[in-house]
Protein backbone atom coordinates (compact mmCIF):
# COMPACT_ATOMS: atom_id res chain seq x y z
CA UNK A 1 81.18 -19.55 -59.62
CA UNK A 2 80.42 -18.25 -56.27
CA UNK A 3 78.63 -20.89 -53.88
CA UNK A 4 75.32 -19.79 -54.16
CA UNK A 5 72.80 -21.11 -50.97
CA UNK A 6 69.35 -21.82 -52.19
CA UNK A 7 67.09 -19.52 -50.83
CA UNK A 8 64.59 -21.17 -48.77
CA UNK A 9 61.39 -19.29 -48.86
CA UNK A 10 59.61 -18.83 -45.70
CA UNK A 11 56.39 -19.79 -45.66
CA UNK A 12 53.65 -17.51 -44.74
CA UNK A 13 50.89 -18.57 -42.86
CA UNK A 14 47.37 -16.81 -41.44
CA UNK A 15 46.78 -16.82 -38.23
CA UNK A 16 43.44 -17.68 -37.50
CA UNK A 17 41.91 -16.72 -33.79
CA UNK A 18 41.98 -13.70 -31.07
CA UNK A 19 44.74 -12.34 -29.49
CA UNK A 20 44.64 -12.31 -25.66
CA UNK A 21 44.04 -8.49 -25.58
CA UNK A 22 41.04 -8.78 -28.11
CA UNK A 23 39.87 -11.51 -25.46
CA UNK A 24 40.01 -9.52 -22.28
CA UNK A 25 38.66 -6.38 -23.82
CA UNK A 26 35.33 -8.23 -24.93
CA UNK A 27 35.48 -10.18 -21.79
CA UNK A 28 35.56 -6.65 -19.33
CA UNK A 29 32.87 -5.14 -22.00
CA UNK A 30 30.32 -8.09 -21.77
CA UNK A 31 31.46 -8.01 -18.01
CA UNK A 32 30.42 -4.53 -17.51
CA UNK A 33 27.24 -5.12 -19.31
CA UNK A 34 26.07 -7.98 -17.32
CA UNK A 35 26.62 -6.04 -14.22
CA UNK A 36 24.60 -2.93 -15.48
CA UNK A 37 21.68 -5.58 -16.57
CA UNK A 38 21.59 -7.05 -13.33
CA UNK A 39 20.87 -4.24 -11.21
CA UNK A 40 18.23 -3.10 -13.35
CA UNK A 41 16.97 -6.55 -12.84
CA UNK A 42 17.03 -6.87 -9.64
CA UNK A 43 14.74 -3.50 -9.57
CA UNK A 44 12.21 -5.35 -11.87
CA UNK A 45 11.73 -8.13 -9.78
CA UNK A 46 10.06 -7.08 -7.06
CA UNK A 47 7.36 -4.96 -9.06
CA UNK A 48 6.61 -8.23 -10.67
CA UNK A 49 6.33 -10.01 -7.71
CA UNK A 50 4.01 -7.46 -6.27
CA UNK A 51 1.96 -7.05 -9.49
CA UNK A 52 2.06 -11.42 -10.00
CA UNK A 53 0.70 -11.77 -6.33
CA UNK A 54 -2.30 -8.62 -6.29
CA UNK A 55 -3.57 -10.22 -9.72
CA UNK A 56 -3.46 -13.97 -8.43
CA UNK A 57 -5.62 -12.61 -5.30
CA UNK A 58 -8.08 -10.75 -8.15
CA UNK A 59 -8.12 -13.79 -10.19
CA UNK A 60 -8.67 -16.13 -6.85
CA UNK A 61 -11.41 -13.91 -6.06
CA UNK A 62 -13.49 -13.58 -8.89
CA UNK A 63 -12.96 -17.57 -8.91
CA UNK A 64 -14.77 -17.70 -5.74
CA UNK A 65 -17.66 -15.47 -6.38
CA UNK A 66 -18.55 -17.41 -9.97
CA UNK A 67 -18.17 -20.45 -7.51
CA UNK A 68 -20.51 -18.89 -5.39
CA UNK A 69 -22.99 -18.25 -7.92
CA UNK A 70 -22.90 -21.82 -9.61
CA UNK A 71 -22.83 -24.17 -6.86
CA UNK A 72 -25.26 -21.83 -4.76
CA UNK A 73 -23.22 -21.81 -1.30
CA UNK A 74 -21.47 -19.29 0.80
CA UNK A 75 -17.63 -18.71 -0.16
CA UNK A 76 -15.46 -17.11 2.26
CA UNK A 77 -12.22 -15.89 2.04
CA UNK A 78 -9.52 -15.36 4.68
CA UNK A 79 -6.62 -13.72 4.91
CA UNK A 80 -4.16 -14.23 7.35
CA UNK A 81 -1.48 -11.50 8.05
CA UNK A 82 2.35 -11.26 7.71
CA UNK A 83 3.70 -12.94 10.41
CA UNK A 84 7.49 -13.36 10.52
CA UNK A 85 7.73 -15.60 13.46
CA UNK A 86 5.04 -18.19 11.66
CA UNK A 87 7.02 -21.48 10.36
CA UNK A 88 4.19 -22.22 7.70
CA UNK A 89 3.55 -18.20 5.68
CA UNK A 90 5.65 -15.68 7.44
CA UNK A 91 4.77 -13.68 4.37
CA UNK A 92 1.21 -14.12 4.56
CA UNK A 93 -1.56 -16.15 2.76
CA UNK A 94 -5.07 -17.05 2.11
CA UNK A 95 -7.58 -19.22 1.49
CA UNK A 96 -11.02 -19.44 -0.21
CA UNK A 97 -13.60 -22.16 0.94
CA UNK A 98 -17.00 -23.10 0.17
CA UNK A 99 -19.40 -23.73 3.03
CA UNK A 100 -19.53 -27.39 1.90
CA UNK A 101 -15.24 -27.31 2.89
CA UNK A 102 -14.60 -27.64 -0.83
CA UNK A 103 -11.06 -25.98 -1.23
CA UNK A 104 -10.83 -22.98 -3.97
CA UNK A 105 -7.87 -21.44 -3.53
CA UNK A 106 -4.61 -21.49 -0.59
CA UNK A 107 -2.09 -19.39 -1.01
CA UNK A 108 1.22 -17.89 -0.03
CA UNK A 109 2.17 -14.50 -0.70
CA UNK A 110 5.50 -13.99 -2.72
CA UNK A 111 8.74 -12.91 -0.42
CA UNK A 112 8.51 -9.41 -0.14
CA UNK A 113 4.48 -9.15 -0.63
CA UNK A 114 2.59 -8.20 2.03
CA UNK A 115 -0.84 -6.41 3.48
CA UNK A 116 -0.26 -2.81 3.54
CA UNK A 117 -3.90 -2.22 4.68
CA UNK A 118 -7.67 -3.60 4.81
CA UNK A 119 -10.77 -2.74 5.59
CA UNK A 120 -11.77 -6.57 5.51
CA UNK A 121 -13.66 -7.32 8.48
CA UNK A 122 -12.07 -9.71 11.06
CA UNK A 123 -12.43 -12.56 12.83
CA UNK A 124 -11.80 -14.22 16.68
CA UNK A 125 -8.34 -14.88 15.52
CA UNK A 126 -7.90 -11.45 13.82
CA UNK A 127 -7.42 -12.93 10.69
CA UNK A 128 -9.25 -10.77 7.44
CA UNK A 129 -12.58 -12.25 6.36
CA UNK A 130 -15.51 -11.72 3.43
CA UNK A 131 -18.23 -13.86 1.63
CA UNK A 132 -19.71 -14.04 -1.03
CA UNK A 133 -23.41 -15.36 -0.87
CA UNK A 134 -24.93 -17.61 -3.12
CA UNK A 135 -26.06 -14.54 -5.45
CA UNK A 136 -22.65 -13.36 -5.60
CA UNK A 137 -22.49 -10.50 -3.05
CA UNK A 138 -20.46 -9.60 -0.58
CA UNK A 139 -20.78 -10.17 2.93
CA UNK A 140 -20.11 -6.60 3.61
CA UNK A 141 -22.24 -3.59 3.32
CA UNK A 142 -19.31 -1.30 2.60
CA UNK A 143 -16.76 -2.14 0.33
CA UNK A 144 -13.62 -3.96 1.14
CA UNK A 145 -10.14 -3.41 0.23
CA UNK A 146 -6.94 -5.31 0.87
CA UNK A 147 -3.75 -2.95 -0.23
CA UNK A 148 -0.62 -5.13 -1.44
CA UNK A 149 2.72 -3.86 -1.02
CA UNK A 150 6.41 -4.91 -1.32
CA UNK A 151 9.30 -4.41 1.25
CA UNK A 152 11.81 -3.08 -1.38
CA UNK A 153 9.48 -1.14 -3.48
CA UNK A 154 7.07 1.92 -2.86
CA UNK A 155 4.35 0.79 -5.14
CA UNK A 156 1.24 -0.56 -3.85
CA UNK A 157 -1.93 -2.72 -5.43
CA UNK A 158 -4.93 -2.37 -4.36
CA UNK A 159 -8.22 -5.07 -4.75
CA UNK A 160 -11.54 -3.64 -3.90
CA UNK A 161 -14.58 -5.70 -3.05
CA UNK A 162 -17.55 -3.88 -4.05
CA UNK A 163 -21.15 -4.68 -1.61
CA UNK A 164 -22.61 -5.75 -4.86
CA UNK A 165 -19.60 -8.08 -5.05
CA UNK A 166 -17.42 -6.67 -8.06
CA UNK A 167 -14.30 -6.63 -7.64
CA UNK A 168 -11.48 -4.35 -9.01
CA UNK A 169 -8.20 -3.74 -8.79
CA UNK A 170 -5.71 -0.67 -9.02
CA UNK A 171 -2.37 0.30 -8.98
């Protein structure tokens, strides 16, 4: 009889998991994908931030003429311009008050925002201003319009203030 070894049977086993190829592959496609997403991101931001800051203004003002109206006093509204070397809005703001002082609305625009163009009327300090009278009209006898803009984008917004004191806005 020969010498016969026992065959020892090798045991097979699944391996469970990614290899490091699979890995990098999916890792350079999400990769690529993430950078594609971001730039088209960073192209939707500013729109928003344009469109987010014209509509607050619209809202703000249709605030102050219903505040007008109910509380029977004088609103006024004042804009203050882009001013890079200002500390406090170098992007610009404004503010809506009642002739009793009562605070409606003070805001900064959103970085990038700005005033493209107004007719508002102005005051001493050359700051933008209009009322609204007790009945809800405007202060001026022509209509007023304030133009938003954005430094990255060409699109503009623009909120008219109608004599009779409506108020639209347009993109």
């Amino acid at each position: 009889m020969k010498n016969q070894i026992p065959e020892q049977k090798m045991a097979v086993t699944k391996q469970k998991g990614f290899s490091l190829v699979e890995m990098i592959t999916v890792l350079g496609i999400v990769s690529i994908l993430f950078a594609i997403g971001l730039t088209g991101l960073n192209r939707w931001r500013p729109n928003f931030q344009l469109k987010g800051d014209a509509e607050s203004f619209y809202v703000n003002l249709q605030r102050a003429r219903v505040h007008a109206i109910k509380t029977n006093r004088t609103v006024t509204v004042l804009v203050k311009k882009k001013n890079p070397a200002s500390v406090n809005f170098p992007r610009g703001k404004y503010t809506m008050t009642d002739d009793a002082g009562a605070s409606l609305a003070d805001e900064v625009m959103g970085d990038g925002t700005s005033l493209e163009n107004t007719t508002f009327p102005t005051n001493a300090a050359g700051d933008y201003v209009v009322e609204f009278n007790s009945r809800g009209f405007s202060s001026n006898n022509n209509p007023a319009v304030v133009t938003f803009g954005h430094d990255k984008i060409g699109d503009t917004y623009t909120v008219t203030i109608g004599a009779s004191g409506n108020i639209k806005i347009q993109k």
